[in-house]
PDB file of N, CA and C in Angstrom:
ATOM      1  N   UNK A   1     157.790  77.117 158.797  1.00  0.00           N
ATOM      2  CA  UNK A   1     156.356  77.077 158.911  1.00  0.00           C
ATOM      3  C   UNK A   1     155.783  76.357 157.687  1.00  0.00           C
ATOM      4  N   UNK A   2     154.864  75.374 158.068  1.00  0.00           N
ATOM      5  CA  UNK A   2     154.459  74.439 156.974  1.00  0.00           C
ATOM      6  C   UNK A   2     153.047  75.246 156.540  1.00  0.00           C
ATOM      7  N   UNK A   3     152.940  75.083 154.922  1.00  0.00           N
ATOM      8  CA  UNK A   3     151.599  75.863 154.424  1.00  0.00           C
ATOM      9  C   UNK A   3     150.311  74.700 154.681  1.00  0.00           C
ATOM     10  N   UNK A   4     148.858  75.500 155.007  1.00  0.00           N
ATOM     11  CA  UNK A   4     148.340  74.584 155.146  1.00  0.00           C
ATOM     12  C   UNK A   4     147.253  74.711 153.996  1.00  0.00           C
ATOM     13  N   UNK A   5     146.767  73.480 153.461  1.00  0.00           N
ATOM     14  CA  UNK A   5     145.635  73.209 152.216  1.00  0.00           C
ATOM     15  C   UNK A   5     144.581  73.268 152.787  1.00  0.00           C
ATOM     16  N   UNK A   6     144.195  74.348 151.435  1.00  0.00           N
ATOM     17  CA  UNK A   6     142.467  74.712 151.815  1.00  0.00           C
ATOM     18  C   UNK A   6     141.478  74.209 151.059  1.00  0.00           C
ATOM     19  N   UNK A   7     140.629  73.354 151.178  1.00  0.00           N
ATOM     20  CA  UNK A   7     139.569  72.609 150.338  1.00  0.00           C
ATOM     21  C   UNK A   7     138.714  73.005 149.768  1.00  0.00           C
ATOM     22  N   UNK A   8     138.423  72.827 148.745  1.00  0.00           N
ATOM     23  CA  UNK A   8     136.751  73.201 147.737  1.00  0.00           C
ATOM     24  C   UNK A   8     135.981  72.544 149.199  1.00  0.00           C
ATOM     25  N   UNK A   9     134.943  73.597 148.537  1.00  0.00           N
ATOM     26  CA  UNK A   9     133.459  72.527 149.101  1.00  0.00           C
ATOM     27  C   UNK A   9     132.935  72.262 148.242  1.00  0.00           C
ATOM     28  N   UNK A  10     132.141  71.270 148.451  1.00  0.00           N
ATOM     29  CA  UNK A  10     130.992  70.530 147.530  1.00  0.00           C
ATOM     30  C   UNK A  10     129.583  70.831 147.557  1.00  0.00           C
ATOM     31  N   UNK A  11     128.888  70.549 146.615  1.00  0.00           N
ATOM     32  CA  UNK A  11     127.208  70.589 146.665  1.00  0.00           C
ATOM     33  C   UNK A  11     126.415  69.606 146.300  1.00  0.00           C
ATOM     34  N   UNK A  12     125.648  69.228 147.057  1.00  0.00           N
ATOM     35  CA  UNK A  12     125.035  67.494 146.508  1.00  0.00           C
ATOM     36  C   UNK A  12     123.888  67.637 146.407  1.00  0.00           C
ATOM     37  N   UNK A  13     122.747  67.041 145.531  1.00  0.00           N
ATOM     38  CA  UNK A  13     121.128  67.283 145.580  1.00  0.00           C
ATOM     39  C   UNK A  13     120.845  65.434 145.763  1.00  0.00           C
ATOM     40  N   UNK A  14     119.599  64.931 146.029  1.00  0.00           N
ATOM     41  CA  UNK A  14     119.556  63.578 146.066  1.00  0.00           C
ATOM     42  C   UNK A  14     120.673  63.012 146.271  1.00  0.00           C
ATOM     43  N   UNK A  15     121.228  62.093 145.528  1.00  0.00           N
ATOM     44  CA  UNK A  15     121.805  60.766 145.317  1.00  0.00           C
ATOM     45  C   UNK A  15     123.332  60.872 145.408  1.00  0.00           C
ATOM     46  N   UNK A  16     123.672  62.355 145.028  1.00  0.00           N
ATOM     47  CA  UNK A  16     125.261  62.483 144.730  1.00  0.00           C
ATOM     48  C   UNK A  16     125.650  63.912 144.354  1.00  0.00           C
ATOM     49  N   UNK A  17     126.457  64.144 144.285  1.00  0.00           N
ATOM     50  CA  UNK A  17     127.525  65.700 144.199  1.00  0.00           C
ATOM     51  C   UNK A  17     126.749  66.527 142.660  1.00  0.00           C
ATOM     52  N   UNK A  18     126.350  67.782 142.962  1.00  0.00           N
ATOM     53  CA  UNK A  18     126.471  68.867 142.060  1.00  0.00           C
ATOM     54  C   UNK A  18     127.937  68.524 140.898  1.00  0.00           C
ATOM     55  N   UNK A  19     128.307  68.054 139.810  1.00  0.00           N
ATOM     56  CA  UNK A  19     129.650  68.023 138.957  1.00  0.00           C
ATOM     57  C   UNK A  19     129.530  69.683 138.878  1.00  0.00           C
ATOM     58  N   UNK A  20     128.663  70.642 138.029  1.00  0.00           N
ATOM     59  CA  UNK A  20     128.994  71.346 137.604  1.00  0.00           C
ATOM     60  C   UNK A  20     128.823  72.712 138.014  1.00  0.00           C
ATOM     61  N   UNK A  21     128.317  72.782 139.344  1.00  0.00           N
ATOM     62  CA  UNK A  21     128.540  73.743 140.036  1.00  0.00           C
ATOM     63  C   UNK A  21     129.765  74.455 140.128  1.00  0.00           C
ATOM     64  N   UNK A  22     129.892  76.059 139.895  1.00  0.00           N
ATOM     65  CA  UNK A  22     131.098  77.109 140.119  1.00  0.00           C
ATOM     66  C   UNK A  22     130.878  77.485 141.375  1.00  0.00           C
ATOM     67  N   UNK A  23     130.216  77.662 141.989  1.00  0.00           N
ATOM     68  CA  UNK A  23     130.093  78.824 143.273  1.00  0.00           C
ATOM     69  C   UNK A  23     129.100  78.406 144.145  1.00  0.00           C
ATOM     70  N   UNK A  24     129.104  78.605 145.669  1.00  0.00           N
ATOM     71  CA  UNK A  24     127.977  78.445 146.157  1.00  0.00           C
ATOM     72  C   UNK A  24     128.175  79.506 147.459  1.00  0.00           C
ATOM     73  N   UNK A  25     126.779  79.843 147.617  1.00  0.00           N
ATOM     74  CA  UNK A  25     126.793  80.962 149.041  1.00  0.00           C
ATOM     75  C   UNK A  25     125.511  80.457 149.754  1.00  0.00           C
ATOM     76  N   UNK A  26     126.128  80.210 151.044  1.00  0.00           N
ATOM     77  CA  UNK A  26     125.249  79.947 152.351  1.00  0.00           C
ATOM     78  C   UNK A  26     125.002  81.061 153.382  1.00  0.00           C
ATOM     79  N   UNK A  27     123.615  81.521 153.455  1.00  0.00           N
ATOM     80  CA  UNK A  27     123.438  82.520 154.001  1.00  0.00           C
ATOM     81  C   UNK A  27     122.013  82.127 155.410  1.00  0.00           C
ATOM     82  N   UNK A  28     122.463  82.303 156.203  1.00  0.00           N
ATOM     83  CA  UNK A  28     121.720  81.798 157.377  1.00  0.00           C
ATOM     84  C   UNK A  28     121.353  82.970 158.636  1.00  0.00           C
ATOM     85  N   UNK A  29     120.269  83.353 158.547  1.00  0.00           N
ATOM     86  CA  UNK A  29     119.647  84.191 159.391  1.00  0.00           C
ATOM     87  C   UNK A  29     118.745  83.944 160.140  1.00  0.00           C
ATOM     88  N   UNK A  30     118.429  84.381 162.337  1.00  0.00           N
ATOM     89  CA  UNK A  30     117.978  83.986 162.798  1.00  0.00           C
ATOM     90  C   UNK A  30     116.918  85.259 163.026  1.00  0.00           C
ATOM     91  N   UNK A  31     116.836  86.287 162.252  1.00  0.00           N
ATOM     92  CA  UNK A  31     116.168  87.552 162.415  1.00  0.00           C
ATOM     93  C   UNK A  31     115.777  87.624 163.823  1.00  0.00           C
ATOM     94  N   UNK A  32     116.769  88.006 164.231  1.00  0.00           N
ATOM     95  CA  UNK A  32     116.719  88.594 166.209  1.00  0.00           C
ATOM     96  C   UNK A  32     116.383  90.099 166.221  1.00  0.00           C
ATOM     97  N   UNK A  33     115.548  90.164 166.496  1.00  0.00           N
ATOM     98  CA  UNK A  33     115.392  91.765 166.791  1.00  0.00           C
ATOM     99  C   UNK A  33     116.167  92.687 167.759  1.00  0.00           C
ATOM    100  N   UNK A  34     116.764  93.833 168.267  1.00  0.00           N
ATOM    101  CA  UNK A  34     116.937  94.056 169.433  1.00  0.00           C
ATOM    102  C   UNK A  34     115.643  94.754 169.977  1.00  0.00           C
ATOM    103  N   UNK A  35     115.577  94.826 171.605  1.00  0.00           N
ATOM    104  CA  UNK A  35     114.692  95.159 171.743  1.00  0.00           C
ATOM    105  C   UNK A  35     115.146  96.395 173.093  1.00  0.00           C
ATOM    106  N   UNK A  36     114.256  97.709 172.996  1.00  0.00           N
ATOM    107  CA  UNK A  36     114.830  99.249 173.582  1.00  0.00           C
ATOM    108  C   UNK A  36     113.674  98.949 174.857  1.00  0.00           C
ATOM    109  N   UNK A  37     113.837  99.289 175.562  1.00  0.00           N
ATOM    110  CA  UNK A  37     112.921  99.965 176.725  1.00  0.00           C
ATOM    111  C   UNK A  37     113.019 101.378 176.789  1.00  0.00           C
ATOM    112  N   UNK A  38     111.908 102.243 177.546  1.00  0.00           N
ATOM    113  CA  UNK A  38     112.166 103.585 177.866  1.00  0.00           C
ATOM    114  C   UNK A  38     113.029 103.862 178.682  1.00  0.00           C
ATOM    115  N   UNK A  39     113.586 103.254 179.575  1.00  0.00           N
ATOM    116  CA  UNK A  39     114.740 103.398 180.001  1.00  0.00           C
ATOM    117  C   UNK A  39     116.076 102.587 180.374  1.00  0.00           C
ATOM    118  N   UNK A  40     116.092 102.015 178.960  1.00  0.00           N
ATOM    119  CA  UNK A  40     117.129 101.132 178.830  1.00  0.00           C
ATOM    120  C   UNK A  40     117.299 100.741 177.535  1.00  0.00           C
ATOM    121  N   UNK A  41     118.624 101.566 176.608  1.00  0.00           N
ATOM    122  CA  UNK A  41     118.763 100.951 175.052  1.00  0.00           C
ATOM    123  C   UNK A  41     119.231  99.706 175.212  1.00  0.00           C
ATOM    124  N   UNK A  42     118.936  98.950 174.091  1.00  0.00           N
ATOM    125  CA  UNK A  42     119.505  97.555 173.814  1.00  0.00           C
ATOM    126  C   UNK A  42     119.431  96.840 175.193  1.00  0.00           C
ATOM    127  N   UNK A  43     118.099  96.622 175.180  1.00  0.00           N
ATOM    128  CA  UNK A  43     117.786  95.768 176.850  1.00  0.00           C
ATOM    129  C   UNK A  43     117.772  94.661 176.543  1.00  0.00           C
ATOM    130  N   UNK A  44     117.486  93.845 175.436  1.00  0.00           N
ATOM    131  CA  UNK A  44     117.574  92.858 175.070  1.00  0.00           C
ATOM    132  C   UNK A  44     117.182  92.354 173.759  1.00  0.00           C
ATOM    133  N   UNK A  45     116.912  91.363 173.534  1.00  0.00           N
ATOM    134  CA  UNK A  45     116.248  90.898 172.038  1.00  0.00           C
ATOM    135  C   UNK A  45     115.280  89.910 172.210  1.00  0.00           C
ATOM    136  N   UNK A  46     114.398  90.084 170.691  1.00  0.00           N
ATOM    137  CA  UNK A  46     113.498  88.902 170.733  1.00  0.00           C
ATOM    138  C   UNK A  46     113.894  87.998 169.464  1.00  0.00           C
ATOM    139  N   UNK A  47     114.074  86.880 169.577  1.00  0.00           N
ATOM    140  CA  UNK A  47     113.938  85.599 168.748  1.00  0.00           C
ATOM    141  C   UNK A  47     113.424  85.478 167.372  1.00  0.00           C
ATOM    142  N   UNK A  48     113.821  85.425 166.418  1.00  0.00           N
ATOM    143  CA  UNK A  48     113.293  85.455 165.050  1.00  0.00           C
ATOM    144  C   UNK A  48     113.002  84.595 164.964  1.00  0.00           C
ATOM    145  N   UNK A  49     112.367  84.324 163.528  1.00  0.00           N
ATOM    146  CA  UNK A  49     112.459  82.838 162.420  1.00  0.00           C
ATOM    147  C   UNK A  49     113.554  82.818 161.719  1.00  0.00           C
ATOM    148  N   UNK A  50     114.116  81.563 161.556  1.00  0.00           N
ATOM    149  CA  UNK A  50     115.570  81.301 161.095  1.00  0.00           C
ATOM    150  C   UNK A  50     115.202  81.363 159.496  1.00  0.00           C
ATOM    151  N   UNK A  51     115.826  81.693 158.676  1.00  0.00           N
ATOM    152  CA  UNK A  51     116.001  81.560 157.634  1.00  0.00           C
ATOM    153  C   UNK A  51     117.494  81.019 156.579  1.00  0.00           C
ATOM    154  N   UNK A  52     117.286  80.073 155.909  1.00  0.00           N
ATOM    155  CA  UNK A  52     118.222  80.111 154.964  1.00  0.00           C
ATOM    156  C   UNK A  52     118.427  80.531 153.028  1.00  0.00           C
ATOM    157  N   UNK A  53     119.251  81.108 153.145  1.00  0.00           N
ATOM    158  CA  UNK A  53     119.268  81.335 151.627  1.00  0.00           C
ATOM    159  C   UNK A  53     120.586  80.740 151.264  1.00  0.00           C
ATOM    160  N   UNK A  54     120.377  79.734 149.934  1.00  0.00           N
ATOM    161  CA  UNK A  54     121.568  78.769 149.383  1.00  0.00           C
ATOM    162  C   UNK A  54     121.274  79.857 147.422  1.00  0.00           C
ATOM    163  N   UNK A  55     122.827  80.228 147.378  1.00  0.00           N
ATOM    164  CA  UNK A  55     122.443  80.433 145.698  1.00  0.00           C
ATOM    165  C   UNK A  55     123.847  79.822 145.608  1.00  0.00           C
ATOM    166  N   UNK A  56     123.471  79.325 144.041  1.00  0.00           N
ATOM    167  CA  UNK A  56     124.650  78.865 143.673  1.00  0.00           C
ATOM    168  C   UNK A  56     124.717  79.191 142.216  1.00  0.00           C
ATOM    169  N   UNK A  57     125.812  78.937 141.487  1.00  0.00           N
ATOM    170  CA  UNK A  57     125.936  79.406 140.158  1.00  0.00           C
ATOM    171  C   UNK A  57     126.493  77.651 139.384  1.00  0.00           C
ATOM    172  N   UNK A  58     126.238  77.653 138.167  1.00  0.00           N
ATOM    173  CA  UNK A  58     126.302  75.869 137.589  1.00  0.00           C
ATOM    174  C   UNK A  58     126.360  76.537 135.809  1.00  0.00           C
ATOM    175  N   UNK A  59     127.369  75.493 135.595  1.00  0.00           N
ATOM    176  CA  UNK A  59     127.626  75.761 133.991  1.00  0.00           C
ATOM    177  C   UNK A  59     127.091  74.302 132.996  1.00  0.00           C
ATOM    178  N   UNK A  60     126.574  75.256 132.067  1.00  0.00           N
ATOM    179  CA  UNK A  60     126.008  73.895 131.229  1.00  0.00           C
ATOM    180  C   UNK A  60     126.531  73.730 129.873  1.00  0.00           C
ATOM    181  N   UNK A  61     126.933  72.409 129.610  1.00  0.00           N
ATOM    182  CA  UNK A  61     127.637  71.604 128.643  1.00  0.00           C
ATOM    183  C   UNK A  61     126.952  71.058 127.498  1.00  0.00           C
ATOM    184  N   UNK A  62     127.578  70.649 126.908  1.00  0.00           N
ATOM    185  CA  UNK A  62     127.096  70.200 125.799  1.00  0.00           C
ATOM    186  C   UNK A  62     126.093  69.210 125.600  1.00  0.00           C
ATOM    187  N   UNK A  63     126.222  68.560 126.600  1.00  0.00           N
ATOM    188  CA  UNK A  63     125.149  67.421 126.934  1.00  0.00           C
ATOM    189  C   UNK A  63     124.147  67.791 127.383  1.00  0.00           C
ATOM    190  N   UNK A  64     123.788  69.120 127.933  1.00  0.00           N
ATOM    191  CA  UNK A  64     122.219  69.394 128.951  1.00  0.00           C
ATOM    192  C   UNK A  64     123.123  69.811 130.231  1.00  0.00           C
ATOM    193  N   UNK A  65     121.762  69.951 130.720  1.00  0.00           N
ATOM    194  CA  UNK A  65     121.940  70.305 132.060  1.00  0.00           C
ATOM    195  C   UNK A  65     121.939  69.061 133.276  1.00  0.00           C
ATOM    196  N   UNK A  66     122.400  69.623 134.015  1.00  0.00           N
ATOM    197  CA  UNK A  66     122.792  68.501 135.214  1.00  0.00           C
ATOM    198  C   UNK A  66     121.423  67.757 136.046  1.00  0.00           C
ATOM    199  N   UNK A  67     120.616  69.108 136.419  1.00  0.00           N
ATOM    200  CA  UNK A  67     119.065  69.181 136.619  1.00  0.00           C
ATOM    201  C   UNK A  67     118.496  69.512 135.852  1.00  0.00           C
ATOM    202  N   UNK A  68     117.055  68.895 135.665  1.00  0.00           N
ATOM    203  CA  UNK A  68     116.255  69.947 134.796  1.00  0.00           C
ATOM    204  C   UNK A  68     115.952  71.235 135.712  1.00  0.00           C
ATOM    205  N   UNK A  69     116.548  72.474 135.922  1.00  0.00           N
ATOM    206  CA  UNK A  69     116.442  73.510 136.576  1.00  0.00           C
ATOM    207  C   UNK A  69     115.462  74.231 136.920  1.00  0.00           C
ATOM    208  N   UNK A  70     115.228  74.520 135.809  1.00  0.00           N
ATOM    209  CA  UNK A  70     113.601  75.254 135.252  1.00  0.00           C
ATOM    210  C   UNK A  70     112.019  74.613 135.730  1.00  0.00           C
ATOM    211  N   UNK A  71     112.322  73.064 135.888  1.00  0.00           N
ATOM    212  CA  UNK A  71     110.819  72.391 136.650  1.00  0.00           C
ATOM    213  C   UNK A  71     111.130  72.682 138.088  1.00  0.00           C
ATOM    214  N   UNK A  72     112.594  72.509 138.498  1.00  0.00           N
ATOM    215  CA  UNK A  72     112.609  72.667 139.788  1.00  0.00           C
ATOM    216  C   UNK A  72     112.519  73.772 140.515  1.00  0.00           C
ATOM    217  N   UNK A  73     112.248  74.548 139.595  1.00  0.00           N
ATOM    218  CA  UNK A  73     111.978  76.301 140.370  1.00  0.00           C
ATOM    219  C   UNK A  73     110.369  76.468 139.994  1.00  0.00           C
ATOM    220  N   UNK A  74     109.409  75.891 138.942  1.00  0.00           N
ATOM    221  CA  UNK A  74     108.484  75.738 138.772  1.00  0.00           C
ATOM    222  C   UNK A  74     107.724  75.130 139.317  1.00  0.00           C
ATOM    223  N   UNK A  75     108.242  73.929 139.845  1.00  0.00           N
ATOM    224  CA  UNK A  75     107.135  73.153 140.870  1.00  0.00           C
ATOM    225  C   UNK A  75     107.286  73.318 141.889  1.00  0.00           C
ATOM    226  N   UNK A  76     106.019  73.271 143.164  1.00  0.00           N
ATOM    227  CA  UNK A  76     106.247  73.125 144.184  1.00  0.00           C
ATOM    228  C   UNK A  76     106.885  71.811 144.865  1.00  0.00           C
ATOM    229  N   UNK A  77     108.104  71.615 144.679  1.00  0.00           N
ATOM    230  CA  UNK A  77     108.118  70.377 145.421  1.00  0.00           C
ATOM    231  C   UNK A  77     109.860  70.232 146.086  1.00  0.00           C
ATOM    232  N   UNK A  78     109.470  70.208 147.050  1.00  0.00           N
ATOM    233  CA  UNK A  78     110.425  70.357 148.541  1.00  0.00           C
ATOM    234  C   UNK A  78     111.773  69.314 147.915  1.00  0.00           C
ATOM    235  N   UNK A  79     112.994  69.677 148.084  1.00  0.00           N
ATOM    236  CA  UNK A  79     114.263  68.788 147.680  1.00  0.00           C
ATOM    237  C   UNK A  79     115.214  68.970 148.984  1.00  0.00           C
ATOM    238  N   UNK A  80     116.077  68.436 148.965  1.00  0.00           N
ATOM    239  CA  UNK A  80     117.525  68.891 150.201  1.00  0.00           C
ATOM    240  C   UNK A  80     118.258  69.141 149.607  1.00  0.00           C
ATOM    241  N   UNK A  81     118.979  69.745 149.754  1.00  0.00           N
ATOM    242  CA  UNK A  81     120.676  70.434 149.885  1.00  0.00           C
ATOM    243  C   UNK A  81     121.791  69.904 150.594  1.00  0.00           C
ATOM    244  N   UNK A  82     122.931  69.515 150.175  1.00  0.00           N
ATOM    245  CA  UNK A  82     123.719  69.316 151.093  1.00  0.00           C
ATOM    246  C   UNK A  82     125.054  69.918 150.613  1.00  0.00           C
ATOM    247  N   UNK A  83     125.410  70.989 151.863  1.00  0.00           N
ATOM    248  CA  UNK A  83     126.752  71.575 151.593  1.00  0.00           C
ATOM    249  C   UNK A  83     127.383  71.270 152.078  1.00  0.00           C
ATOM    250  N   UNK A  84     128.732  70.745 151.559  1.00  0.00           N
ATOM    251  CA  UNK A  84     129.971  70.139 152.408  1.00  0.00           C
ATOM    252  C   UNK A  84     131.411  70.989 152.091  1.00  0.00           C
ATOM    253  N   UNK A  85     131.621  70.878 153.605  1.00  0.00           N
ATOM    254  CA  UNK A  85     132.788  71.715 154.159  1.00  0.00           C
ATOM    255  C   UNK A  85     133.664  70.833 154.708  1.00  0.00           C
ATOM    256  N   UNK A  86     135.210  70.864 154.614  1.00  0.00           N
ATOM    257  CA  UNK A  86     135.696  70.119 155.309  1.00  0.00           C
ATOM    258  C   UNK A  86     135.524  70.497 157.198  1.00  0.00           C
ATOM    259  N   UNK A  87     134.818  68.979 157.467  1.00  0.00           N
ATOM    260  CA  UNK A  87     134.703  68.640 158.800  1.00  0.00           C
ATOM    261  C   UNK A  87     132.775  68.952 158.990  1.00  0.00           C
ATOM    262  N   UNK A  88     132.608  69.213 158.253  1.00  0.00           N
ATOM    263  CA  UNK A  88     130.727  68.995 158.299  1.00  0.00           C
ATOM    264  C   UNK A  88     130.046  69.505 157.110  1.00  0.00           C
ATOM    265  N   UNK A  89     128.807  68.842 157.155  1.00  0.00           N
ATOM    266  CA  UNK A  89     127.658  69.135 155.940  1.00  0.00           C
ATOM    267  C   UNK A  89     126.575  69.986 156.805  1.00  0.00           C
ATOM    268  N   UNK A  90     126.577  70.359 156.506  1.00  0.00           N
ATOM    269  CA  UNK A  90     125.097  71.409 156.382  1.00  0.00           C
ATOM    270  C   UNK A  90     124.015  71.509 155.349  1.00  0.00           C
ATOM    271  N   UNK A  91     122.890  70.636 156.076  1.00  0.00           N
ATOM    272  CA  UNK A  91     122.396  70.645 155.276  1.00  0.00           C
ATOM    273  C   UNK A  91     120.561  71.427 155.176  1.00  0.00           C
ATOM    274  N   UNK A  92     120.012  71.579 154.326  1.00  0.00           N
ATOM    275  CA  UNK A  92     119.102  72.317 153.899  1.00  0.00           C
ATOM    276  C   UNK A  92     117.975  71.547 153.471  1.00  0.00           C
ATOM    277  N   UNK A  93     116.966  71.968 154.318  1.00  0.00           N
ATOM    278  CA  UNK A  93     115.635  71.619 153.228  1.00  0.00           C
ATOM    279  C   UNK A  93     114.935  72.832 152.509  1.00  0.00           C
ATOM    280  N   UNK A  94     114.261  72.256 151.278  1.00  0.00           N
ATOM    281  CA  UNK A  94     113.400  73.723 150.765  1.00  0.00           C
ATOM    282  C   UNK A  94     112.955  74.192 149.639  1.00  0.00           C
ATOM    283  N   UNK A  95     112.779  74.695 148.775  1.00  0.00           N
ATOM    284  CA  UNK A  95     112.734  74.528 147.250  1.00  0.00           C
ATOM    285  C   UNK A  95     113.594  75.724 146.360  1.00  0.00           C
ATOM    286  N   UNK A  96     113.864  75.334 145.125  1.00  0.00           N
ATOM    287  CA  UNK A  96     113.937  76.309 144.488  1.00  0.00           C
ATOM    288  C   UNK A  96     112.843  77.528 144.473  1.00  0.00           C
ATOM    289  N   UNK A  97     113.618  78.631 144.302  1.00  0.00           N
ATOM    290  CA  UNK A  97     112.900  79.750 144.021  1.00  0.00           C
ATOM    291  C   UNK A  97     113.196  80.657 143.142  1.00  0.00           C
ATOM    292  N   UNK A  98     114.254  80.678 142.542  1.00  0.00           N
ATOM    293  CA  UNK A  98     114.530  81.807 141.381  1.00  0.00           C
ATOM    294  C   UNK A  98     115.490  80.738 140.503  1.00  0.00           C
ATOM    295  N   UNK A  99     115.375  81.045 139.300  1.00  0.00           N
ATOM    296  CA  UNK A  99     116.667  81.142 137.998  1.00  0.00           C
ATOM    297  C   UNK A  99     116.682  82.008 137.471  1.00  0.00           C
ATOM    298  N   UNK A 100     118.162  81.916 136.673  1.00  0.00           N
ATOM    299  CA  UNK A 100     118.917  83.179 135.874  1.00  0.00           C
ATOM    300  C   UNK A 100     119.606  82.858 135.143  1.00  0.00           C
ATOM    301  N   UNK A 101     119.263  82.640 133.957  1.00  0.00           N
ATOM    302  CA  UNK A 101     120.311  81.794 132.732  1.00  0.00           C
ATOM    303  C   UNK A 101     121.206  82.901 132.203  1.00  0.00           C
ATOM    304  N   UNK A 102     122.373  82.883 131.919  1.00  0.00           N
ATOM    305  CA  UNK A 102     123.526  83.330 131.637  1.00  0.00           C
ATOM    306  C   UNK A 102     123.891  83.349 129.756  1.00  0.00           C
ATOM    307  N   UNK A 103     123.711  83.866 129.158  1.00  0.00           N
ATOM    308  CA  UNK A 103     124.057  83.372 127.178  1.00  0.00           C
ATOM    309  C   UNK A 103     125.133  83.885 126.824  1.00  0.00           C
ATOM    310  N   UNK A 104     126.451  84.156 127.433  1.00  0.00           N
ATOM    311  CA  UNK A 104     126.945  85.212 126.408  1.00  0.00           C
ATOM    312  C   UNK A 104     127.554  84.265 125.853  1.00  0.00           C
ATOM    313  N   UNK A 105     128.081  85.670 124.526  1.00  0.00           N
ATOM    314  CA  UNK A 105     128.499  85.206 123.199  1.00  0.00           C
ATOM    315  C   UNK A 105     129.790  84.657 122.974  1.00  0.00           C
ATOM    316  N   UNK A 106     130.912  84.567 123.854  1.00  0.00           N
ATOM    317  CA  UNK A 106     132.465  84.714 124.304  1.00  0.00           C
ATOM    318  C   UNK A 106     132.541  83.662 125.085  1.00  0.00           C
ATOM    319  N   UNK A 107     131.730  82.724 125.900  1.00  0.00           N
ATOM    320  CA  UNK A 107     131.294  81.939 127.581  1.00  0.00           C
ATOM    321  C   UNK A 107     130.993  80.989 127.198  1.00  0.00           C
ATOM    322  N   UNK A 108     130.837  80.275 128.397  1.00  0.00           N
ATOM    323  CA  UNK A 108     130.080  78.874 128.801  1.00  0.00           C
ATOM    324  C   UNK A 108     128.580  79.465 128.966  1.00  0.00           C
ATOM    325  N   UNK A 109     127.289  78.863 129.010  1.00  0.00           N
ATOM    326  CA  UNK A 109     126.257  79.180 129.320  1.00  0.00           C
ATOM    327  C   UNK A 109     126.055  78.933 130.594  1.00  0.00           C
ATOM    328  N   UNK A 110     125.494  79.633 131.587  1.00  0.00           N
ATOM    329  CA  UNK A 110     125.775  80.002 132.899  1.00  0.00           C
ATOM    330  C   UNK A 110     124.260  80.060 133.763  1.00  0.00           C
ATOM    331  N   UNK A 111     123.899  79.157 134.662  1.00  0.00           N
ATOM    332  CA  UNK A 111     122.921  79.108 135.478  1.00  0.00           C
ATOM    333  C   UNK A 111     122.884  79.333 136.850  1.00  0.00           C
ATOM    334  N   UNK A 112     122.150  80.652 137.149  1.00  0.00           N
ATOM    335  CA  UNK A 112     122.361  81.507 138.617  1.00  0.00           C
ATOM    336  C   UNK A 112     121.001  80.568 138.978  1.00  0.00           C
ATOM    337  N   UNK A 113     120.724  79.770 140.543  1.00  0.00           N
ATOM    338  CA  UNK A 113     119.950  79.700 141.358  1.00  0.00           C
ATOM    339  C   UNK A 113     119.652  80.221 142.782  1.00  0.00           C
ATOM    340  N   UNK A 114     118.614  80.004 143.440  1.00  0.00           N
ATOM    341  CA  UNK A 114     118.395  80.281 144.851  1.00  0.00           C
ATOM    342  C   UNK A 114     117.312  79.307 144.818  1.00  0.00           C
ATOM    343  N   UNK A 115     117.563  78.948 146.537  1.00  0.00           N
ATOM    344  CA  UNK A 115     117.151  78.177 146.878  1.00  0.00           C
ATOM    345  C   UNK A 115     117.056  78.364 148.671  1.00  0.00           C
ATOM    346  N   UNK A 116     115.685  78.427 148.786  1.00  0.00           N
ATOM    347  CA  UNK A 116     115.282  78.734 150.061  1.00  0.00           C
ATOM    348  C   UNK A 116     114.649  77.837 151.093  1.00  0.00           C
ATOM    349  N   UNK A 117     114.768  77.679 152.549  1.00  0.00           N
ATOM    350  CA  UNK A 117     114.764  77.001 153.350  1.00  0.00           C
ATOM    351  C   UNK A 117     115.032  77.175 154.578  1.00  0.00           C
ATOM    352  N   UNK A 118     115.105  75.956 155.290  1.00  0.00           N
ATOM    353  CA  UNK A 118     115.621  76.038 156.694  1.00  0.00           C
ATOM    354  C   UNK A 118     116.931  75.111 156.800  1.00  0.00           C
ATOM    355  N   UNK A 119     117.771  75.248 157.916  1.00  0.00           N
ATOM    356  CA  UNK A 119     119.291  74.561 157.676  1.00  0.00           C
ATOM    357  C   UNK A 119     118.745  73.510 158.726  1.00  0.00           C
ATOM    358  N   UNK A 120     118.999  72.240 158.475  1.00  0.00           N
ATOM    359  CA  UNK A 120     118.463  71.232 159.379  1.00  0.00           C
ATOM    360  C   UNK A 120     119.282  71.175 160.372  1.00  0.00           C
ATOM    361  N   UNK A 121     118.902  71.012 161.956  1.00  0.00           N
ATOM    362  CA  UNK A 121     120.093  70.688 163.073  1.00  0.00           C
ATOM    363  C   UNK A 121     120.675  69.400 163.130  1.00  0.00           C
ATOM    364  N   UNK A 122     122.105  69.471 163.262  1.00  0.00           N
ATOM    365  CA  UNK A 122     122.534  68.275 163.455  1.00  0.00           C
ATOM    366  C   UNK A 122     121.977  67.723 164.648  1.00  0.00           C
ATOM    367  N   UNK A 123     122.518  66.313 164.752  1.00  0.00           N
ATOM    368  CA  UNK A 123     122.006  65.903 165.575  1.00  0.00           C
ATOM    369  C   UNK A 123     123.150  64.155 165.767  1.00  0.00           C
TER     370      UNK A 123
END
């Protein structure tokens, strides 16, 4: 039995690949409700709004940071996402919404984001 190789994924903003990204989590929800009748549990469901949540974690070097992070969770202004998996991207529109800078004394300095949106349909 031959072993088979399992791939990183990638993270890209504009123009080209996240370098210094550690981690990323894609979280995609269509908030479906179920829905009860009086005489009938789980008769069916109703249709949510889709939601996506992208956080990722990114280490910063000696040179700066990769993004300026901090404007991009400060301003309102809409960016894409693109997560790549081997055999498709998924990708995201939406803005930053949280940071979480990381200092310890022993480490690399360490930048937690989220980033919220909708997952665009392929097409």
């Amino acid at each position: 039995m031959t072993q088979e190789i399992f791939s990183h994924a990638r993270i890209a903003m504009g123009n080209g690949d996240l370098v210094y990204v550690t981690n990323v989590k894609y979280d995609l929800t269509d908030n479906s409700k179920l829905v009860h009748t009086l005489r009938k549990k789980g008769a069916g469901f109703t249709q949510g709004t889709e939601d996506t949540n992208l956080t990722f974690d990114a280490v910063i070097g000696e040179n700066g940071e990769e993004a300026d992070w901090v404007q991009l969770v400060k301003k309102p202004r809409p960016e894409q996402i693109r997560v790549k998996i081997p055999g498709r991207t998924i990708t995201v529109d939406g803005k930053f919404s949280a940071l979480s800078l990381d200092m310890p004394l022993d480490s690399e300095i360490k930048v937690s984001l989220t980033f919220i949106g909708h997952t665009v349909d392929d097409s």
